[in-house]
Protein backbone atom coordinates (compact mmCIF):
# COMPACT_ATOMS: atom_id res chain seq x y z
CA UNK A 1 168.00 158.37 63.57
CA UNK A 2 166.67 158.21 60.25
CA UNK A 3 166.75 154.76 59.55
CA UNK A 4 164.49 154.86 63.28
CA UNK A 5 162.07 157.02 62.39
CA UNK A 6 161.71 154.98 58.87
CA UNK A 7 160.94 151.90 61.27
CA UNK A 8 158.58 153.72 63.05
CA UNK A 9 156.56 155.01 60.03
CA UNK A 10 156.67 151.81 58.76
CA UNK A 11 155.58 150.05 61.75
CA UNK A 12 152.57 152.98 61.71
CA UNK A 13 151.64 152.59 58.60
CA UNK A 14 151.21 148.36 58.44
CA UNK A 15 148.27 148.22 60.27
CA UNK A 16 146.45 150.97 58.27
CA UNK A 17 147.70 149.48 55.26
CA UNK A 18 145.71 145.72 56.91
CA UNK A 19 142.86 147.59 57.63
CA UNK A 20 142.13 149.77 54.23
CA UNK A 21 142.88 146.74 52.30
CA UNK A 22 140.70 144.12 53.87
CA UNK A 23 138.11 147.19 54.06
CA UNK A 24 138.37 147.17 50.01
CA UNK A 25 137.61 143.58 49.27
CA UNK A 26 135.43 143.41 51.64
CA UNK A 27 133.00 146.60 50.45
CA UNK A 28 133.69 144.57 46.90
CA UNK A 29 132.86 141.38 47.70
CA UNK A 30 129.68 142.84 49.81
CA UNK A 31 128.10 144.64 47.28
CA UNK A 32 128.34 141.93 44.16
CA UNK A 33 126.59 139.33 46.98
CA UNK A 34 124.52 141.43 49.02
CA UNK A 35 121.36 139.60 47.00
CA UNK A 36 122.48 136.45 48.24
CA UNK A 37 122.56 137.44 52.01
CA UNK A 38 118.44 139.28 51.33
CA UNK A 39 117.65 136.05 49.98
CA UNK A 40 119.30 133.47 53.39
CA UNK A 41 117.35 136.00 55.68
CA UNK A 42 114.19 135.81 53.65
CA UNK A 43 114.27 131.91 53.82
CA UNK A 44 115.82 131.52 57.42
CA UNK A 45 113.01 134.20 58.54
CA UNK A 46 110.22 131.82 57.32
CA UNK A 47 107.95 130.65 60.07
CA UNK A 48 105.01 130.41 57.78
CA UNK A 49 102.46 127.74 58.99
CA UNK A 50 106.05 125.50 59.12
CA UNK A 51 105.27 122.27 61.04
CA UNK A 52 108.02 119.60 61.82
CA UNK A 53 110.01 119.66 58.51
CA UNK A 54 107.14 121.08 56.23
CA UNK A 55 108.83 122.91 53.40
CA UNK A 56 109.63 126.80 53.82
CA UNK A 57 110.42 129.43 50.77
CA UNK A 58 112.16 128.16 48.46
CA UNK A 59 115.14 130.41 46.86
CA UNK A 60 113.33 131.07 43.71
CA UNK A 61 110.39 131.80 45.24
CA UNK A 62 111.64 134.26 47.98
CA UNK A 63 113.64 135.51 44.60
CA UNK A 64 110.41 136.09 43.14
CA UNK A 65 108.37 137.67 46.08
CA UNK A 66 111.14 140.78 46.23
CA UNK A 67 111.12 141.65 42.96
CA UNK A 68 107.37 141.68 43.13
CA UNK A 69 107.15 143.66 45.82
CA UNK A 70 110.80 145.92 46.10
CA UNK A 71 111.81 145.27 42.24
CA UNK A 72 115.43 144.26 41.73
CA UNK A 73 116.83 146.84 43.73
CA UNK A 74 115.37 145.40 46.36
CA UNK A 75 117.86 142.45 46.48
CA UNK A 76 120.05 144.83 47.72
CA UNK A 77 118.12 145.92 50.73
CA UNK A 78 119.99 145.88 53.86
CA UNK A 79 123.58 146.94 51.29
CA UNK A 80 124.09 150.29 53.03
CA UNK A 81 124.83 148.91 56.71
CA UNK A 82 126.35 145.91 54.81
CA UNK A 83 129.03 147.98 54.04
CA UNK A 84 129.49 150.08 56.72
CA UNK A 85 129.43 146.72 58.51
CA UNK A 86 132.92 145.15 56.29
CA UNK A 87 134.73 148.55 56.20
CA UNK A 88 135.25 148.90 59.78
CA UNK A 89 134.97 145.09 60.51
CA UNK A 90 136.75 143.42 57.61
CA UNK A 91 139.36 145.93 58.42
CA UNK A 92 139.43 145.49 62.06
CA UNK A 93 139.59 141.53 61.58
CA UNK A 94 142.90 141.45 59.43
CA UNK A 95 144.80 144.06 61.79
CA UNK A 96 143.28 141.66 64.72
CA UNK A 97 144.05 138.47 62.57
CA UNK A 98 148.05 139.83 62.44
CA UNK A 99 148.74 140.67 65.81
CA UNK A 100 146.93 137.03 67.15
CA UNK A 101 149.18 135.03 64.13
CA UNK A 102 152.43 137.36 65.56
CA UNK A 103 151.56 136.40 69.14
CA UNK A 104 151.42 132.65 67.96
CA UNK A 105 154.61 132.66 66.07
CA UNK A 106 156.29 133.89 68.84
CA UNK A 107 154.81 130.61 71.12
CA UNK A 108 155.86 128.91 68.46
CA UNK A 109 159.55 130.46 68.32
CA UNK A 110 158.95 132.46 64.54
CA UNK A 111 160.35 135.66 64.09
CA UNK A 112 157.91 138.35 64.06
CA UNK A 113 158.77 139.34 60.81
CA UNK A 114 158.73 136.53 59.28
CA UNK A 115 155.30 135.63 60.71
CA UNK A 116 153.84 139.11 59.15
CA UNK A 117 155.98 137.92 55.78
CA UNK A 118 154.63 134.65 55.63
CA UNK A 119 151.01 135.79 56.40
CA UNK A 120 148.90 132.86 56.95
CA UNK A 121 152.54 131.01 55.44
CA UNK A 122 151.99 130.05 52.07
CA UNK A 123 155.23 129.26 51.65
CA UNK A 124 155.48 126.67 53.99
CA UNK A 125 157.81 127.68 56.35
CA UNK A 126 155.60 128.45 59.73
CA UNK A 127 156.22 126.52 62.43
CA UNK A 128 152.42 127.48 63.70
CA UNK A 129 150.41 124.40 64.75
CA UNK A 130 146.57 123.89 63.45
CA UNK A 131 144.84 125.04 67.32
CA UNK A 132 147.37 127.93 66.62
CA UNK A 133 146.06 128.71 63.41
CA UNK A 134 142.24 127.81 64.64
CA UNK A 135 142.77 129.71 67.24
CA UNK A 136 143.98 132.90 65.72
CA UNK A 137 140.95 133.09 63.68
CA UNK A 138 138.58 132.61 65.90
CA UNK A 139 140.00 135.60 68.25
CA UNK A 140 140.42 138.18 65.63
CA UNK A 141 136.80 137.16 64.15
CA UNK A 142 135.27 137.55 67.44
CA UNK A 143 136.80 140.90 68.54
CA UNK A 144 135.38 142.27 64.77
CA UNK A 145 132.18 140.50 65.26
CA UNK A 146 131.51 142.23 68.47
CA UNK A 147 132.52 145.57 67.33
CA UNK A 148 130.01 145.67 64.49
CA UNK A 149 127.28 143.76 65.90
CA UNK A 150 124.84 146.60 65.83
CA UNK A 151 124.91 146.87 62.14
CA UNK A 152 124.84 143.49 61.65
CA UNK A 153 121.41 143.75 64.04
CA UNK A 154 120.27 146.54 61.22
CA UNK A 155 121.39 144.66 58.33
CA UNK A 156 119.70 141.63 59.40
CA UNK A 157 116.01 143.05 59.80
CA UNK A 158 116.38 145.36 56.66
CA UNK A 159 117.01 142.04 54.78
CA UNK A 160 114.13 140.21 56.87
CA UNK A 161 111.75 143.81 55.60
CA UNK A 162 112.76 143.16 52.29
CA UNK A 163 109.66 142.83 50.42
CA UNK A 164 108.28 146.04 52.12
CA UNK A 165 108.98 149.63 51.10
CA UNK A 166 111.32 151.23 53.24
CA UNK A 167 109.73 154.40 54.68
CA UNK A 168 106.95 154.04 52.60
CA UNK A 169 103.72 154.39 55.42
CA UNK A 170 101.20 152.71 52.91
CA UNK A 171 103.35 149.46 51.58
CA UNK A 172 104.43 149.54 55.62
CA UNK A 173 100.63 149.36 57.05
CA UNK A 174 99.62 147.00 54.32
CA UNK A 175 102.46 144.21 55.00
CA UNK A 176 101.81 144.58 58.36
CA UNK A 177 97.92 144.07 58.52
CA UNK A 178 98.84 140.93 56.37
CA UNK A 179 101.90 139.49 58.56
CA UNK A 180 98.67 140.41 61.65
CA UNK A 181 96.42 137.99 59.45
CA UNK A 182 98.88 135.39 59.08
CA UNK A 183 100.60 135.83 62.72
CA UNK A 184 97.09 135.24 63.46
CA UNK A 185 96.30 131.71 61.72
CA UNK A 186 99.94 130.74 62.63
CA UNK A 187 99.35 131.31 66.12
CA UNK A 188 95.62 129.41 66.29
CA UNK A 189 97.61 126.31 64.46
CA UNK A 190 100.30 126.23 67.52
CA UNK A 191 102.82 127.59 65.31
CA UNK A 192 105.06 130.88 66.56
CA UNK A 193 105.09 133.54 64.37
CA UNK A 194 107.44 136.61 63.83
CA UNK A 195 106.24 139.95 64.45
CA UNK A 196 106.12 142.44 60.96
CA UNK A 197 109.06 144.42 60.42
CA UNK A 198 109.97 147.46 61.60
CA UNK A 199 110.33 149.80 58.82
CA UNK A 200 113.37 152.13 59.00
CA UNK A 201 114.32 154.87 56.84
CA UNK A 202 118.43 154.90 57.45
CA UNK A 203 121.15 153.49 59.14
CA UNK A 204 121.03 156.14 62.16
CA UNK A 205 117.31 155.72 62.58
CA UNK A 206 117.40 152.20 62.77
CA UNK A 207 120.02 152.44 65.37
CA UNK A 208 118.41 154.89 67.46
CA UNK A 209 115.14 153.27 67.31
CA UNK A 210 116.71 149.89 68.48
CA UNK A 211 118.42 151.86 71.51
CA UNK A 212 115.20 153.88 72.58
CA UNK A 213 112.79 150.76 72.32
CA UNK A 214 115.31 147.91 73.15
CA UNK A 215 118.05 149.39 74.64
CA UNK A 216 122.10 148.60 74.50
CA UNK A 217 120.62 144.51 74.72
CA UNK A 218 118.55 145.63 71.17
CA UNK A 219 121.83 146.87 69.37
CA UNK A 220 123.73 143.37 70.94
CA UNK A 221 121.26 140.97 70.80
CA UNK A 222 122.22 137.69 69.19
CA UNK A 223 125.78 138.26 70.54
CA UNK A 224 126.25 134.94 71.86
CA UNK A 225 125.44 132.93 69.17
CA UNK A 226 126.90 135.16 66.71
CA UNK A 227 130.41 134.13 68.34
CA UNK A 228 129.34 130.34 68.14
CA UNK A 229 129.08 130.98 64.73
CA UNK A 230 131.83 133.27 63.30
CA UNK A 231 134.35 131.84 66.00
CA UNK A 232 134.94 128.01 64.39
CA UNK A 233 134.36 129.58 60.90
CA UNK A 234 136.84 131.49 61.12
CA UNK A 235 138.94 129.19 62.30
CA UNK A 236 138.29 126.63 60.33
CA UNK A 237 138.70 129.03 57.08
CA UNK A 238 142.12 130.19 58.53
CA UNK A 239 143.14 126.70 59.03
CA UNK A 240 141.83 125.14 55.74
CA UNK A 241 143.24 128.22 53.73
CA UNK A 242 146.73 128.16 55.04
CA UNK A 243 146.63 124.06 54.56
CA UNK A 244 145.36 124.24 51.42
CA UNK A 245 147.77 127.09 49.90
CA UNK A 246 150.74 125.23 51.50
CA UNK A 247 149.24 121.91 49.70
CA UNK A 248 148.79 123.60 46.56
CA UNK A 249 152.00 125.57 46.55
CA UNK A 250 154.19 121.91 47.60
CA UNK A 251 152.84 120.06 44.74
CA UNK A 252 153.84 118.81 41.52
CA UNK A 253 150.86 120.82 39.67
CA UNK A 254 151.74 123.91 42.23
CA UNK A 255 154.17 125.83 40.07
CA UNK A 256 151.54 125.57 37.12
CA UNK A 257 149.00 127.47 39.39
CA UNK A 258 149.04 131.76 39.52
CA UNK A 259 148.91 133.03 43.20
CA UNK A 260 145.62 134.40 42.57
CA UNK A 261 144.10 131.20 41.60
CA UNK A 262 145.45 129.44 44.39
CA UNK A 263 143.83 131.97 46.92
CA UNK A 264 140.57 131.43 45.26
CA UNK A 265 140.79 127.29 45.14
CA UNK A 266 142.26 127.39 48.94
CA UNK A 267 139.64 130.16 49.93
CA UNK A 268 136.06 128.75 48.25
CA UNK A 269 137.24 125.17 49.48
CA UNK A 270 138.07 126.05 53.02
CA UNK A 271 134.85 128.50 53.40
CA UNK A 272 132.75 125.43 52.13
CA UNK A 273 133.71 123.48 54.75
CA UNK A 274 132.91 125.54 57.91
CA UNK A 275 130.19 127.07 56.28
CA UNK A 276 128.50 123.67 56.48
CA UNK A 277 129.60 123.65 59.98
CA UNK A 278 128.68 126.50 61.19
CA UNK A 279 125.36 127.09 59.27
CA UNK A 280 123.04 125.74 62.05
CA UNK A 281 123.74 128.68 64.43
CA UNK A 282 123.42 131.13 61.22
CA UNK A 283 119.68 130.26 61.31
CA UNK A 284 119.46 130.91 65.39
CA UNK A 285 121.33 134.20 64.88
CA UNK A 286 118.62 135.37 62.28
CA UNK A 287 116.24 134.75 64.09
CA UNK A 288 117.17 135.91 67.47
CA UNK A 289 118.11 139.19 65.52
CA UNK A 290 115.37 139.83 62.83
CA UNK A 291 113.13 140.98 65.79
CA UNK A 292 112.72 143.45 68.58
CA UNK A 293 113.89 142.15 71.86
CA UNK A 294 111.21 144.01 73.43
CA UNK A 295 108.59 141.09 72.03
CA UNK A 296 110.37 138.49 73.92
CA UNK A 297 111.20 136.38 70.46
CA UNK A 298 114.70 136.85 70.64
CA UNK A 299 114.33 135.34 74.11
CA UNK A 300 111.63 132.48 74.02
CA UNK A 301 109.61 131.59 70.91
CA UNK A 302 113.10 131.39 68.40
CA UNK A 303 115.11 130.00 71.07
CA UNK A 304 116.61 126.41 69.76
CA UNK A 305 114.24 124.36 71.65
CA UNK A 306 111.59 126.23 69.87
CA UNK A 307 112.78 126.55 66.49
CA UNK A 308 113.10 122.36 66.50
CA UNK A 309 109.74 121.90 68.17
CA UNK A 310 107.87 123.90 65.76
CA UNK A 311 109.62 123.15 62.67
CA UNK A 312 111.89 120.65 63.02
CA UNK A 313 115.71 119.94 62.45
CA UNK A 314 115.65 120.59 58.90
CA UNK A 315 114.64 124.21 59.53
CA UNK A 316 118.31 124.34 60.62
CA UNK A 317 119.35 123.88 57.07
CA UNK A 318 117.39 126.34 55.77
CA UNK A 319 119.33 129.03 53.77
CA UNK A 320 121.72 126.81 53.11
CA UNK A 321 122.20 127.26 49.31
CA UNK A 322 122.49 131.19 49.09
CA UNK A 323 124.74 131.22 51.95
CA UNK A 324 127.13 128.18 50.48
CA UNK A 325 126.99 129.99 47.44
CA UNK A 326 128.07 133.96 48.75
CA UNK A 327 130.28 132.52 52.39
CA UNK A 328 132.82 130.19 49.64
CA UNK A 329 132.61 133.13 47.16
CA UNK A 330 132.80 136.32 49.16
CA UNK A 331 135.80 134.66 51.13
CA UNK A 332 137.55 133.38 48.24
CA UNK A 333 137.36 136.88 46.81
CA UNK A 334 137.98 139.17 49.88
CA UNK A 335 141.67 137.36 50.77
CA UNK A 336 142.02 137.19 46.79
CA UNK A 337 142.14 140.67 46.46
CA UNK A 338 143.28 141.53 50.17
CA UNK A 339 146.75 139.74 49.52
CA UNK A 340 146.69 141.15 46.12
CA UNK A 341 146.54 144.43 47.74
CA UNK A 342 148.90 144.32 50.32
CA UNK A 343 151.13 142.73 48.24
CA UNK A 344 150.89 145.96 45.34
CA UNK A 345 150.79 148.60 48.23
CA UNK A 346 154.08 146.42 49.94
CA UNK A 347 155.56 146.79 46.21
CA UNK A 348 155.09 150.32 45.41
């Protein structure tokens, strides 16, 4: 009976155990970046007088136009709901990520244990196939994705207001009369232009805001092409990292090479890759998001049709470089110090 109720407390605490520890290197990992993600929005919100491939704002420059404005705090704009955002769904992906690898090991005739053992098997030994792996990923991303979209909605337009006070009715009026002015020209040169920001003063305001003027569609919107993004990323990443640590850990250099810095070479290398991938639809989602739905933008003028008539295909691209450079490190880092975790709290 004892030995049961062991099992059982066991079994209860595992998924609490998946859920605080990708919650911790996931708050890490969020606030060290967090400037790179105000920076991608910045660019990938740029519809400035942009004409069939004409250049947008450049890294530096958007760099340069927040501190003016914000100062260097305000590189962290949008770092509250960020982490809000990767405790619940950072958590919520690795208890999702567990149960979707345990279902495929036992397609692919694994013991259960050994599947949870073995993780994403670095050792080896899984007998899971790569649309098994793929596909694991991409479920437990989009079952986090969707839980957390609404912050990810507030995150994205704080980041887009960065630049602006928040709260602040003066700094608020002001960039708006001048986004008016240039919404203005844009729109008498054919080009679409994004409203001004909304200005929020917290997490709960900007939620309840979104719901009384948009509605449960405001707090969702972007859903769908948020899944065409995060769904092959994530399965690519799970697929690349569990390739590339079985790679690394089979070859002649392998035993040379800690644990830790294998996660990191597997993780940055596999995030590279479907970041590149997937970055097209990480401009759509921006810019469906970064706006009321009540204006009809997230429904017509930043629609795909529109974004590559107005600007062109290499307005797909844009963002690229700050969100290489955070996606291949804040992945590397989060299932560094996740499996470093769980493996100290399996230990103790």
């Amino acid at each position: 009976a004892m030995a049961e109720h062991r099992g059982e407390a066991v079994a209860v605490q595992r998924p609490v155990r998946k859920f605080l520890s990708g919650s911790a290197s996931g708050m890490t990992s969020a606030l060290l970046l967090q400037p790179f993600d105000v920076i991608k929005t910045k660019q990938q919100g740029d519809t400035s007088a942009i004409k069939h491939g004409a250049r947008g704002v450049g890294a530096i420059e958007a760099v340069r136009g927040v501190i003016a404005n914000d100062g260097v705090l305000g590189l962290w704009r949008g770092v509250s709901p960020s982490l809000v955002r990767v405790f619940f769904g950072v958590g919520l992906y690795f208890i999702s990520l567990e149960q979707a690898l345990t279902l495929a090991a036992g397609y692919a005739g694994e013991d259960a244990a050994h599947a949870r053992r073995s993780h994403i098997a670095a050792d080896g030994a899984s007998k899971l196939t790569n649309s098994q792996y793929f596909g694991s990923g991409a479920v437990a991303r989009v079952v986090a994705a969707s839980a957390v979209l609404p912050l990810t909605v507030v995150k994205t337009r704080l980041e887009y207001g960065a630049g602006h006070a928040l709260g602040k009715a003066g700094k608020k009026a002001a960039a708006a009369v001048a986004q008016a002015d240039t919404a203005a020209a844009a729109a008498a040169a054919g080009v679409r232009r994004a409203p001004p920001p909304v200005a929020y003063t917290s997490i709960v305001h900007a939620l309840r805001h979104i719901y009384a003027t948009e509605g449960v569609r405001g707090l969702f919107s972007g859903w769908g092409v948020t899944v065409l993004r995060d769904a092959p990323y994530s399965g690519l990443y799970l697929l690349g990292y569990a390739r590339l640590k079985q790679h690394i850990a089979a070859s002649e250099w392998g035993g040379a090479v800690s644990p830790t810095l294998q996660h990191l070479i597997a993780g940055g290398t596999a995030a590279l890759g479907a970041t590149v991938v997937t970055h097209p639809f990480d401009v759509i989602r921006t810019r469906v998001q970064m706006v009321p739905t009540s204006t009809g933008s997230a429904t017509h003028a930043f629609k795909l049709r529109n974004i590559l008539s107005d600007e062109g295909a290499l307005s797909l691209g844009r963002g690229f470089v700050p969100r290489i450079a955070k996606r291949a490190t804040q992945t590397a880092l989060v299932w560094t110090l996740y499996e470093e975790i769980v493996r100290r709290t399996r230990s103790a």
